[in-house]
C-alpha atoms as a PDB file:
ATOM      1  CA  UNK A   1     169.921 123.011 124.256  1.00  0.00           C
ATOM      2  CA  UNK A   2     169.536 119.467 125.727  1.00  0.00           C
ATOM      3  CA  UNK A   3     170.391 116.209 123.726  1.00  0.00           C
ATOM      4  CA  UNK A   4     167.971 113.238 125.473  1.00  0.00           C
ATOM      5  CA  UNK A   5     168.382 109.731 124.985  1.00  0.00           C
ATOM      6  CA  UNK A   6     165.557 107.244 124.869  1.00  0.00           C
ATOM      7  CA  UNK A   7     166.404 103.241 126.212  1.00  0.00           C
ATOM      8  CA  UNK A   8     163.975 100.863 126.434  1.00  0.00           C
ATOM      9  CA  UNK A   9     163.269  98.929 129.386  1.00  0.00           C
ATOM     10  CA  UNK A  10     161.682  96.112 131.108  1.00  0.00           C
ATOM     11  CA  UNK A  11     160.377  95.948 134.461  1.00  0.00           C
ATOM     12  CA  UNK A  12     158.562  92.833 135.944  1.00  0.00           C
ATOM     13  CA  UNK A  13     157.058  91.849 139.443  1.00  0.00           C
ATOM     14  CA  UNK A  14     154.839  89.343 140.943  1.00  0.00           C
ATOM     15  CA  UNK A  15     152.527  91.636 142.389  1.00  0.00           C
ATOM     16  CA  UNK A  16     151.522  94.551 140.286  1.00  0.00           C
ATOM     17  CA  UNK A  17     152.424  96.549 137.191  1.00  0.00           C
ATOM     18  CA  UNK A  18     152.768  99.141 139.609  1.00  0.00           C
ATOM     19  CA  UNK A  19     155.493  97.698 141.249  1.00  0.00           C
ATOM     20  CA  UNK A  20     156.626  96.531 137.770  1.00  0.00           C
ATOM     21  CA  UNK A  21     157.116 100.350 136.750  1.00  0.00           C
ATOM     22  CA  UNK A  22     159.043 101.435 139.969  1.00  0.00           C
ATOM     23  CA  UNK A  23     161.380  98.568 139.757  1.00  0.00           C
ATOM     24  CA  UNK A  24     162.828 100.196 136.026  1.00  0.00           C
ATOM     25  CA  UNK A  25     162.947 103.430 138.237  1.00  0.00           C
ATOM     26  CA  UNK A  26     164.682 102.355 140.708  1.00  0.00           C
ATOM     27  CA  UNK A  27     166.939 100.267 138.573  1.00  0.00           C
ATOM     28  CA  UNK A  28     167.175 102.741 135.964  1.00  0.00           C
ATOM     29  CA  UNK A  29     168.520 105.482 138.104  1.00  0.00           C
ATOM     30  CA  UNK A  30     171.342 103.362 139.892  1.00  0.00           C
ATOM     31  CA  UNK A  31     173.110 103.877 136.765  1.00  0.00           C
ATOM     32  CA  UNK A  32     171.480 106.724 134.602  1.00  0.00           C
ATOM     33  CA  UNK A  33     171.714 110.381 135.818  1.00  0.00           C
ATOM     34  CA  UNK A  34     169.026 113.065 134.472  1.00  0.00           C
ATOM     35  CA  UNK A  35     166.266 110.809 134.086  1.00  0.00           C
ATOM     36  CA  UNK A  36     163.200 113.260 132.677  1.00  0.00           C
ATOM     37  CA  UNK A  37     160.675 111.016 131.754  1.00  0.00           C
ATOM     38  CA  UNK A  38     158.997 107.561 131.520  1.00  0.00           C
ATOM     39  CA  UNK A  39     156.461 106.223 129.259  1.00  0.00           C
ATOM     40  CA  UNK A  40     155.086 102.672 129.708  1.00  0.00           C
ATOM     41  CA  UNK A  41     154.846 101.351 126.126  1.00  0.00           C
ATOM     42  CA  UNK A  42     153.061  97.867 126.740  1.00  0.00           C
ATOM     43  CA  UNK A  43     151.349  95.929 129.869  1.00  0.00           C
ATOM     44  CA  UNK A  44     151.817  92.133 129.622  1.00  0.00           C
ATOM     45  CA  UNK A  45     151.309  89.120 132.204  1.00  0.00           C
ATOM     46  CA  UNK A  46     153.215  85.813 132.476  1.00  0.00           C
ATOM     47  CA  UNK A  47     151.227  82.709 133.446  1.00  0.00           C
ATOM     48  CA  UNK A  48     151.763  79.560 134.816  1.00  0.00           C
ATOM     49  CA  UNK A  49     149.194  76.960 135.658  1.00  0.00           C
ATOM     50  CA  UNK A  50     145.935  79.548 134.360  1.00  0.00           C
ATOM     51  CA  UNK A  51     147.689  81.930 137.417  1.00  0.00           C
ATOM     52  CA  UNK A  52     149.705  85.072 136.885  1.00  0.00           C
ATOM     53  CA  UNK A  53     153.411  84.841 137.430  1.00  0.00           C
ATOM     54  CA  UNK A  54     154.202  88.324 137.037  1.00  0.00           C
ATOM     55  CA  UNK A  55     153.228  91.611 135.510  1.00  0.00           C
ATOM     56  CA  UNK A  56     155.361  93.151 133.149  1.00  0.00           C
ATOM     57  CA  UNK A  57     155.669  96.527 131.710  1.00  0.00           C
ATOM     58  CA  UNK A  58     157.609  97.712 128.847  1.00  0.00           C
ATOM     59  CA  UNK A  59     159.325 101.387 129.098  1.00  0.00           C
ATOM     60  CA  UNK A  60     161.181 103.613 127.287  1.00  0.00           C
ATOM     61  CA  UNK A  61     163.465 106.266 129.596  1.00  0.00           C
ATOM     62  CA  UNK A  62     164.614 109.614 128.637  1.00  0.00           C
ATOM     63  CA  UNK A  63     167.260 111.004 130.013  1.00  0.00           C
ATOM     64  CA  UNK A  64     169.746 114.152 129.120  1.00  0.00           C
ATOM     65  CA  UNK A  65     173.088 113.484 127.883  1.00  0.00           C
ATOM     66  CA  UNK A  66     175.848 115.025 129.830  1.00  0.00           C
ATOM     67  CA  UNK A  67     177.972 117.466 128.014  1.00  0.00           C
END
């Protein structure tokens, strides 16, 4: 039987939540082994000047605990 672990995250980027999500990914698996799944919780936007700064996403990962 696995025991997971859920963290939440947040990824941002200037060009796309897209790009948002794959930057937790990336991020998240530099340090995290037996990543299994992740859900994006929220979409937001920063703004400057009327304009979009950046596109955020909020995540939770799961990932099994090592034994």
């Amino acid at each position: 039987m696995a025991i997971v672990k859920i963290i939440e995250l947040i990824g941002e980027s200037p060009h796309s939540w897209e790009d948002a999500v794959r930057e937790v990914v990336v991020e998240a698996q530099k340090t995290l082994r037996g990543i299994t799944g992740i859900r994006v919780k929220e979409f937001d936007v920063r703004l400057r000047d009327d304009k979009i700064q950046a596109f955020r996403v909020r995540t939770e990962v799961a990932f099994e605990l090592e034994r």
